[in-house]
Protein backbone atom coordinates (compact mmCIF):
# COMPACT_ATOMS: atom_id res chain seq x y z
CA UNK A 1 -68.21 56.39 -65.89
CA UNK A 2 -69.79 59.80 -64.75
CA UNK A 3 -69.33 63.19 -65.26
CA UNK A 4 -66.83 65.92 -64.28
CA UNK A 5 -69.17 67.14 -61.76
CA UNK A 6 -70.41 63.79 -60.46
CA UNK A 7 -66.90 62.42 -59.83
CA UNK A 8 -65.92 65.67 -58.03
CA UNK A 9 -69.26 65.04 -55.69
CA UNK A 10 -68.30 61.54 -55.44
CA UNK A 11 -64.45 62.20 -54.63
CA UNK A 12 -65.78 64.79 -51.92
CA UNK A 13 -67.64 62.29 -49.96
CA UNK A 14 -65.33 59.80 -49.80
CA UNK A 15 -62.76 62.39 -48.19
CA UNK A 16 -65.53 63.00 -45.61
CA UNK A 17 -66.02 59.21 -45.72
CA UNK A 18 -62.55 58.44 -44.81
CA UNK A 19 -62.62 61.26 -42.21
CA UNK A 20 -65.60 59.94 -40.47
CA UNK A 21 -63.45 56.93 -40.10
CA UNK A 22 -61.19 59.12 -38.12
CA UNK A 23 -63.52 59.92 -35.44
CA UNK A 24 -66.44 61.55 -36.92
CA UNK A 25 -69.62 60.56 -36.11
CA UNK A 26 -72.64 60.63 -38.69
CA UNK A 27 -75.57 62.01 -37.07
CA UNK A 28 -79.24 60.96 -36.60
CA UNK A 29 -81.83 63.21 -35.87
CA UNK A 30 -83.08 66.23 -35.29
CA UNK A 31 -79.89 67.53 -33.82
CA UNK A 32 -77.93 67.44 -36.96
CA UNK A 33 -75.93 71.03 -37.71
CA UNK A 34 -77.08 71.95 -41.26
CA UNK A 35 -73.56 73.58 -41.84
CA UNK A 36 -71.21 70.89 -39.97
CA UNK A 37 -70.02 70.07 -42.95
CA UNK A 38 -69.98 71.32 -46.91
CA UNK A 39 -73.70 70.57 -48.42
CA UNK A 40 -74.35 69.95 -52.59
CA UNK A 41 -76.18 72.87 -53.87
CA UNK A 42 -80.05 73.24 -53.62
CA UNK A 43 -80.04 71.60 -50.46
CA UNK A 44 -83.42 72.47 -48.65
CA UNK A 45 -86.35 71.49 -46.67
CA UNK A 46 -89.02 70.90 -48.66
CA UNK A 47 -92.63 72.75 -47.60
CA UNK A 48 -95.03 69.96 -46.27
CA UNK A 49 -97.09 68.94 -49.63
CA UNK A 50 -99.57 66.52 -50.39
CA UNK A 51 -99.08 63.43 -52.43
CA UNK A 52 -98.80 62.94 -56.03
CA UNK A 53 -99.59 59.27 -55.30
CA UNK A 54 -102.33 59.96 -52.67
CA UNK A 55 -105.85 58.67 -52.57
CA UNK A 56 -109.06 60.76 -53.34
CA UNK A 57 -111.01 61.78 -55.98
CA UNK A 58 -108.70 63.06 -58.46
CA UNK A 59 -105.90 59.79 -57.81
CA UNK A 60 -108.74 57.47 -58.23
CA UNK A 61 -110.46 59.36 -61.22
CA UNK A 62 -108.13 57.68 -64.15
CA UNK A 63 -106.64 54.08 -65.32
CA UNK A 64 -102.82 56.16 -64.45
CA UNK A 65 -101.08 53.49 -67.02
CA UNK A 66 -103.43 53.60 -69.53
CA UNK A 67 -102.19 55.36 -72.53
CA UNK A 68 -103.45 56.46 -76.54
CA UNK A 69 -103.23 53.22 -78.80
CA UNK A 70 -101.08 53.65 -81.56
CA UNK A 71 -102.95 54.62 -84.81
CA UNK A 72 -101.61 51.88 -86.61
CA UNK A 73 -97.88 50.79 -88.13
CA UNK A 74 -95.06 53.89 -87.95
CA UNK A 75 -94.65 55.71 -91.10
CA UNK A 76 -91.23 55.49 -92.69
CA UNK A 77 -88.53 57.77 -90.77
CA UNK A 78 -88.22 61.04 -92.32
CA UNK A 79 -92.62 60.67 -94.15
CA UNK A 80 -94.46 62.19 -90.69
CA UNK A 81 -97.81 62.71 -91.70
CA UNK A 82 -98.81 66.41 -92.97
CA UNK A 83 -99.49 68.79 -90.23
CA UNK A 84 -98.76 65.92 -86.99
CA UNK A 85 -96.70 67.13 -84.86
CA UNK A 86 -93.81 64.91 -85.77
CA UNK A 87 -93.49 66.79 -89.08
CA UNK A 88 -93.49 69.90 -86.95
CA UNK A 89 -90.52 68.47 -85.03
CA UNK A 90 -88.95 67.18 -88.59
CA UNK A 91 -88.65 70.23 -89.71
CA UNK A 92 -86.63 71.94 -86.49
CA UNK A 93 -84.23 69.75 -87.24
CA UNK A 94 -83.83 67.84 -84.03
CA UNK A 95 -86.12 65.98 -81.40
CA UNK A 96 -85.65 68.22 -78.03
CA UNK A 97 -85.90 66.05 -74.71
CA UNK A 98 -85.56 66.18 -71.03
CA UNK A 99 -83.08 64.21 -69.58
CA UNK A 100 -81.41 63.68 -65.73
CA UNK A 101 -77.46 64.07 -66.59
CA UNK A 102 -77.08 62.95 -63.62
CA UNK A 103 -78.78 59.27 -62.92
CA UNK A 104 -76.26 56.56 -63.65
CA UNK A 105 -76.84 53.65 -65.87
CA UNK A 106 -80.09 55.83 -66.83
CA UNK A 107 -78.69 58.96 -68.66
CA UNK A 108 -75.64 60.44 -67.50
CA UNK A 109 -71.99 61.26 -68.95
CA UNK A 110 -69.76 58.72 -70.09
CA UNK A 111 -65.63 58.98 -69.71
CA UNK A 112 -65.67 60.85 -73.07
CA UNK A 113 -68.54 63.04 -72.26
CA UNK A 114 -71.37 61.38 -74.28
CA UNK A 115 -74.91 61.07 -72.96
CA UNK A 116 -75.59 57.40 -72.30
CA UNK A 117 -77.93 55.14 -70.23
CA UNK A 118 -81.22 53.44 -70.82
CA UNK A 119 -83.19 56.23 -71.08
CA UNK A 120 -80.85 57.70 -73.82
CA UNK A 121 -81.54 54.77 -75.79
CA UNK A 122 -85.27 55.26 -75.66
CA UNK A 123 -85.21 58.81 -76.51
CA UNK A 124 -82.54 57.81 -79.27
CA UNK A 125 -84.98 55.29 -80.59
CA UNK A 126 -87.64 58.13 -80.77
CA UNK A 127 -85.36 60.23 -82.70
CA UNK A 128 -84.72 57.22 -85.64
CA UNK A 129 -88.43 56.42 -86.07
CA UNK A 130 -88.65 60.34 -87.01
CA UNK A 131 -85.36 61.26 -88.24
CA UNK A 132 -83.83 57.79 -89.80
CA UNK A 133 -80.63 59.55 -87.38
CA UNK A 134 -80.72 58.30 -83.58
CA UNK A 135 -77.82 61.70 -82.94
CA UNK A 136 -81.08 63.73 -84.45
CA UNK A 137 -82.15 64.89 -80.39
CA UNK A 138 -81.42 67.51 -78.27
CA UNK A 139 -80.92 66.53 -74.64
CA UNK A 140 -81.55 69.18 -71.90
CA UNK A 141 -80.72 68.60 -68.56
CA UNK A 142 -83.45 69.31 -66.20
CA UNK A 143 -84.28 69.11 -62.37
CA UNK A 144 -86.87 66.68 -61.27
CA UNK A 145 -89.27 69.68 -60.34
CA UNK A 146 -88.71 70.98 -64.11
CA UNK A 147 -90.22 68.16 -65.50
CA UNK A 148 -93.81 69.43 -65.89
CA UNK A 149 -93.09 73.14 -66.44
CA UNK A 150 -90.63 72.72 -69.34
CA UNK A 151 -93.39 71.15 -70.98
CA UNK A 152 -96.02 73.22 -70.40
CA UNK A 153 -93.21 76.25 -71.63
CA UNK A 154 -93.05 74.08 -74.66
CA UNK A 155 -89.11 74.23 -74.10
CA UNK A 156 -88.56 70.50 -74.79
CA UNK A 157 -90.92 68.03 -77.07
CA UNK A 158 -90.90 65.42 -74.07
CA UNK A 159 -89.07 64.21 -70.54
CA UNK A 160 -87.95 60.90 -70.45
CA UNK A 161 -86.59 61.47 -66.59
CA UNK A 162 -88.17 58.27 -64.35
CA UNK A 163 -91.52 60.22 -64.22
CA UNK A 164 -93.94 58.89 -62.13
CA UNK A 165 -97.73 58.45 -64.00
CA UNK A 166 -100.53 60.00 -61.48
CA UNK A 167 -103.68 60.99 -62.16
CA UNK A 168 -102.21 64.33 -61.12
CA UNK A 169 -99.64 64.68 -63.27
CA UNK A 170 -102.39 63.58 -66.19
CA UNK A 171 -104.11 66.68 -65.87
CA UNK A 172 -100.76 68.41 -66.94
CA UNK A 173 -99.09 66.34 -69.26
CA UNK A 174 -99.58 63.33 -71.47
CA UNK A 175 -97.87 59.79 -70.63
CA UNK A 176 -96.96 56.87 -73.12
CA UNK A 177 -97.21 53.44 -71.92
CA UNK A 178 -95.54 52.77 -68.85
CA UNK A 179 -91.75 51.83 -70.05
CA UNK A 180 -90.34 51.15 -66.74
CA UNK A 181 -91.66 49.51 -63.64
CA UNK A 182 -90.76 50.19 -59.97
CA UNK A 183 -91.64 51.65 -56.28
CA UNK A 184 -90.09 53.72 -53.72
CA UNK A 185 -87.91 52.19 -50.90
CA UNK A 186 -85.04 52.96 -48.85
CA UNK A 187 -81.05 53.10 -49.33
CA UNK A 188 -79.11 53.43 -45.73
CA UNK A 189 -75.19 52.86 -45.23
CA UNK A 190 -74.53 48.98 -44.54
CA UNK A 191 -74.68 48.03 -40.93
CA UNK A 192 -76.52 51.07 -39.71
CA UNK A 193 -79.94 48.57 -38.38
CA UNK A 194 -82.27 50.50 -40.73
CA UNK A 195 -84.56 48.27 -42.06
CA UNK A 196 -87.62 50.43 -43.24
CA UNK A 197 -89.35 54.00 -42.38
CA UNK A 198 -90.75 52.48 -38.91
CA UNK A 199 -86.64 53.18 -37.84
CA UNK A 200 -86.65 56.91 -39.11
CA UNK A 201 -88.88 58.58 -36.80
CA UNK A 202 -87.04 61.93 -36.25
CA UNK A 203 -84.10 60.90 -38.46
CA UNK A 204 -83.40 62.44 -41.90
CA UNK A 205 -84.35 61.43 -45.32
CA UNK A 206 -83.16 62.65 -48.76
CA UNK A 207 -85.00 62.49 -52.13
CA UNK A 208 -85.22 65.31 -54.75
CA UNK A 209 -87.13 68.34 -55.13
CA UNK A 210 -90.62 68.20 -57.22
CA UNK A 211 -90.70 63.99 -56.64
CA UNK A 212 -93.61 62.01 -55.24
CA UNK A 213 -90.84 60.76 -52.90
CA UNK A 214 -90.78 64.19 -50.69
CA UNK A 215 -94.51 63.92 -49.62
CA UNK A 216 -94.53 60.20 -49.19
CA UNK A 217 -92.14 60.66 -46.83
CA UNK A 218 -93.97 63.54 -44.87
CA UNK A 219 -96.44 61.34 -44.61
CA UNK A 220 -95.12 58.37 -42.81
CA UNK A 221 -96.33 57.43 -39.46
CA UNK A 222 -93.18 57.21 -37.95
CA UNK A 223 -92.55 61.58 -38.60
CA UNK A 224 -89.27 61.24 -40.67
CA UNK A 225 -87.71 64.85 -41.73
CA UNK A 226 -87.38 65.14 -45.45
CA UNK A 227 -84.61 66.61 -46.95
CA UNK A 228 -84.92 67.87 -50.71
CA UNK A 229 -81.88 68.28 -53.07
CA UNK A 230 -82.10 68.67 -56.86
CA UNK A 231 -80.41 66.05 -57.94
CA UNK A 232 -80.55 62.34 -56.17
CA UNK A 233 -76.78 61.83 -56.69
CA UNK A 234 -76.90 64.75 -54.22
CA UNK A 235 -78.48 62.45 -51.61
CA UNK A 236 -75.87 60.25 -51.73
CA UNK A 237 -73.08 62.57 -51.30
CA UNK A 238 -75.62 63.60 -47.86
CA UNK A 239 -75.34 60.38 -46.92
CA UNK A 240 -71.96 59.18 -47.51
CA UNK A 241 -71.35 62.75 -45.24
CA UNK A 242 -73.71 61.03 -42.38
CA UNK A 243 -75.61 64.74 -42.80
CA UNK A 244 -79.05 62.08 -43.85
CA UNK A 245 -79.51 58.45 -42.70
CA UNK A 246 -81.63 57.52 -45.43
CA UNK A 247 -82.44 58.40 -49.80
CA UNK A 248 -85.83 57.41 -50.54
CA UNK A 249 -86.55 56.98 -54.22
CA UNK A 250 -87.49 54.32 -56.89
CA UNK A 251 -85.82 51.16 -56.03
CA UNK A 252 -84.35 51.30 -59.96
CA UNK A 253 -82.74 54.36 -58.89
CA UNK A 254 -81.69 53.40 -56.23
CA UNK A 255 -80.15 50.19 -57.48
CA UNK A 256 -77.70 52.65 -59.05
CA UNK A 257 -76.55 54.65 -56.40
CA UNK A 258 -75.36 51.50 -54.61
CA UNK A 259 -73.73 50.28 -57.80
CA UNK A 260 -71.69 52.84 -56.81
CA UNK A 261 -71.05 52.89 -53.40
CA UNK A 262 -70.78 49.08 -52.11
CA UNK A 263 -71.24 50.42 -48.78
CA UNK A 264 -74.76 51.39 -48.80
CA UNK A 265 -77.76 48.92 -49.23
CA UNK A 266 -81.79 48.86 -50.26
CA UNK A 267 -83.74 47.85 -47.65
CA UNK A 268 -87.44 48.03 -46.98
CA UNK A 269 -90.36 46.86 -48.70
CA UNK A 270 -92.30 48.98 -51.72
CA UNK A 271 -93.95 51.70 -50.39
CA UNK A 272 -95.68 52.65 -53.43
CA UNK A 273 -96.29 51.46 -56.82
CA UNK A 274 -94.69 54.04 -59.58
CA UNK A 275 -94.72 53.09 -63.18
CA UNK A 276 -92.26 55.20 -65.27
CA UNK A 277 -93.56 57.16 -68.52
CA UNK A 278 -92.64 59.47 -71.42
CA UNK A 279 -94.50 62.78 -70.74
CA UNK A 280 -95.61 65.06 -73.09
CA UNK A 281 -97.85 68.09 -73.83
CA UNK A 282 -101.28 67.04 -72.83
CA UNK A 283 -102.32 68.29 -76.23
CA UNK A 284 -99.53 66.62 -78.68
CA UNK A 285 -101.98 63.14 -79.00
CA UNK A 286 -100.31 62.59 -82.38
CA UNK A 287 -97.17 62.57 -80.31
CA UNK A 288 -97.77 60.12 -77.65
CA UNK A 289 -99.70 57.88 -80.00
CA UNK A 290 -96.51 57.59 -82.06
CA UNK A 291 -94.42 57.33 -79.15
CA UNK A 292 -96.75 54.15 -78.27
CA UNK A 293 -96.25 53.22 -81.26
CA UNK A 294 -92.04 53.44 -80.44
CA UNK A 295 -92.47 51.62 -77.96
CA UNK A 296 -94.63 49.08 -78.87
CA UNK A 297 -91.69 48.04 -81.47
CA UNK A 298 -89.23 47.88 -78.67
CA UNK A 299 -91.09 44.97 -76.47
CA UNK A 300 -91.52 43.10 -79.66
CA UNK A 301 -88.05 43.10 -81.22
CA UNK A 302 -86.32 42.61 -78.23
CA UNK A 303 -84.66 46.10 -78.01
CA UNK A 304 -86.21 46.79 -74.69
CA UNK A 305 -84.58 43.88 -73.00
CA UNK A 306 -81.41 44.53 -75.03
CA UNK A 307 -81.06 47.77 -73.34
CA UNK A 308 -81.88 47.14 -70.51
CA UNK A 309 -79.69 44.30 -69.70
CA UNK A 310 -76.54 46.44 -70.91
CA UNK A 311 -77.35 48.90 -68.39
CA UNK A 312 -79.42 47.11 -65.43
CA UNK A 313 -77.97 43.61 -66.30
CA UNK A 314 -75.23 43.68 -63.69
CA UNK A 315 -77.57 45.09 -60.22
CA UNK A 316 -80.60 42.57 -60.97
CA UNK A 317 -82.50 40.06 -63.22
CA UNK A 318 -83.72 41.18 -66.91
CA UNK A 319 -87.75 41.95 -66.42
CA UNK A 320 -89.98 42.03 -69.26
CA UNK A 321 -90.99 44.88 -70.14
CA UNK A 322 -94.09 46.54 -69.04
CA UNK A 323 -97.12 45.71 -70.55
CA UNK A 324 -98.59 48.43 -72.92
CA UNK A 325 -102.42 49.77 -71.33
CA UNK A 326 -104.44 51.58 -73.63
CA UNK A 327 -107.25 53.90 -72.65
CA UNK A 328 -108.99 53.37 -76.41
């Protein structure tokens, strides 16, 4: 189930859905009125940027799923060692994390308003190796262009959002081990002959605000316009409207936005290679060692897969989890 506001977004488009059936014509192109018909909030054009997953020297300067090696077995919940960090979050009470309310079967709202998904489970994890209490976190919604400043504010302990590892985003924040695998393809309404980027010169994309989606797509030889919204449920609400013709975004994302509308399809081959990671302050190593460390429990006991398959089971195969890369 999803949220108050999500169902309202999703009940909106398929009024405009059912009215396009009446006549309406989606549009492609450049000719598409911006105010033809009611818009999600935060709906923009994003300012021509450069990659986050671009080649040069600082993209090919790091190993970008390499990550700190645990320091050994995780002390008992509730014994973090004097002066680590983890005792530092012990003692306010609560682990504090960054989370997409919005991304279905990842972390969103169920029918009685509780914070599930797969990522939820991984932060909840986090909070029993500390606490001994899984409810000991503090989830705050953030915007995909948050993600690094909330961080460096010091507002949250760590994002768990589908954050792409770059060297880029190294030299702002620390990553775990890569806990989720995946690239960036397409999602277009079924039937509509899309079949990659080469058939979106001039046509409109969607992806959010702050991604490495947004300058991929500026980039593409076949001069798509980008459209950025702040949350990727957004996009599909765009789309369902026929106001976009495509949402470009992980494919694991993706996945989930056609899990819920039957109508729409992935097509497309990768067009990049983005492995998922926990970020954190760049200068909490304790942290991400432990967080390793987390993680390194859930590939062996099974807990990864467990998850996974609750939530993913029904759009795809069970992988196995990412491999852990350490740096030292």
């Amino acid at each position: 189930m999803v949220d108050a506001r999500l169902r309202g977004l999703l009940l909106a488009a398929v009024l405009v859905v059912a009215g396009c059936g009446q006549g309406a014509t989606p549009s492609a192109g450049r000719g598409v009125d911006p105010i033809a018909a009611p818009q999600p909030l935060g709906v923009r054009d994003p300012a021509p940027q450069a990659s986050a997953a671009a080649s040069g020297p600082a993209a090919d300067a790091c190993d970008r799923r390499a990550s700190l090696r645990p320091g050994g077995s995780l002390p008992a919940p509730r014994r973090m060692p004097s002066g680590s960090t983890m005792e530092g979050i012990f003692r306010g009470g609560r682990l504090i994390v960054g989370i997409d309310q919005d991304a279905y079967l990842f972390s969103y709202r169920d029918q009685d308003g509780r914070l599930v998904g797969f990522e939820i489970d991984i932060a909840r994890r986090i909070a029993a190796a500390i606490f001994g209490d899984p409810d000991a976190v503090q989830f705050r919604a953030i915007s995909t262009a948050e993600r690094v400043p909330v961080l460096e504010r010091g507002d949250v302990h760590m994002v768990i959002r589908t954050m792409t590892m770059t060297c880029e985003r190294w030299q702002q924040v620390a990553f775990s081990t890569e806990y989720l695998s995946s690239g960036q393809r397409l999602l277009v309404r079924a039937g509509s002959g899309i079949n990659g980027l080469a058939d979106l010169g001039g046509r409109k994309i969607c992806a959010t605000n702050g991604s490495s989606s947004i300058p991929n797509i500026q980039r593409a030889a076949s001069r798509p316009i980008a459209v950025a919204t702040d949350l990727l449920v957004d996009c599909l609400v765009l789309l369902q409207q026929g106001q976009v013709d495509a949402i470009s975004s992980i494919d694991t994302l993706l996945a989930t936005l056609a899990a819920q509308d039957p109508n729409t399809t992935i097509v497309g081959d990768r067009i990049t290679d983005d492995p998922a990671g926990i970020a954190m302050p760049r200068d909490d190593a304790d942290l991400v060692r432990f967080v390793n460390a987390v993680l390194d429990e859930m590939r062996a006991d099974g807990s990864w897969r467990t998850s996974y398959r609750r939530w993913f089971g029904g759009v795809g195969p069970v992988p196995q989890p990412p491999a852990a890369r350490y740096r030292d």
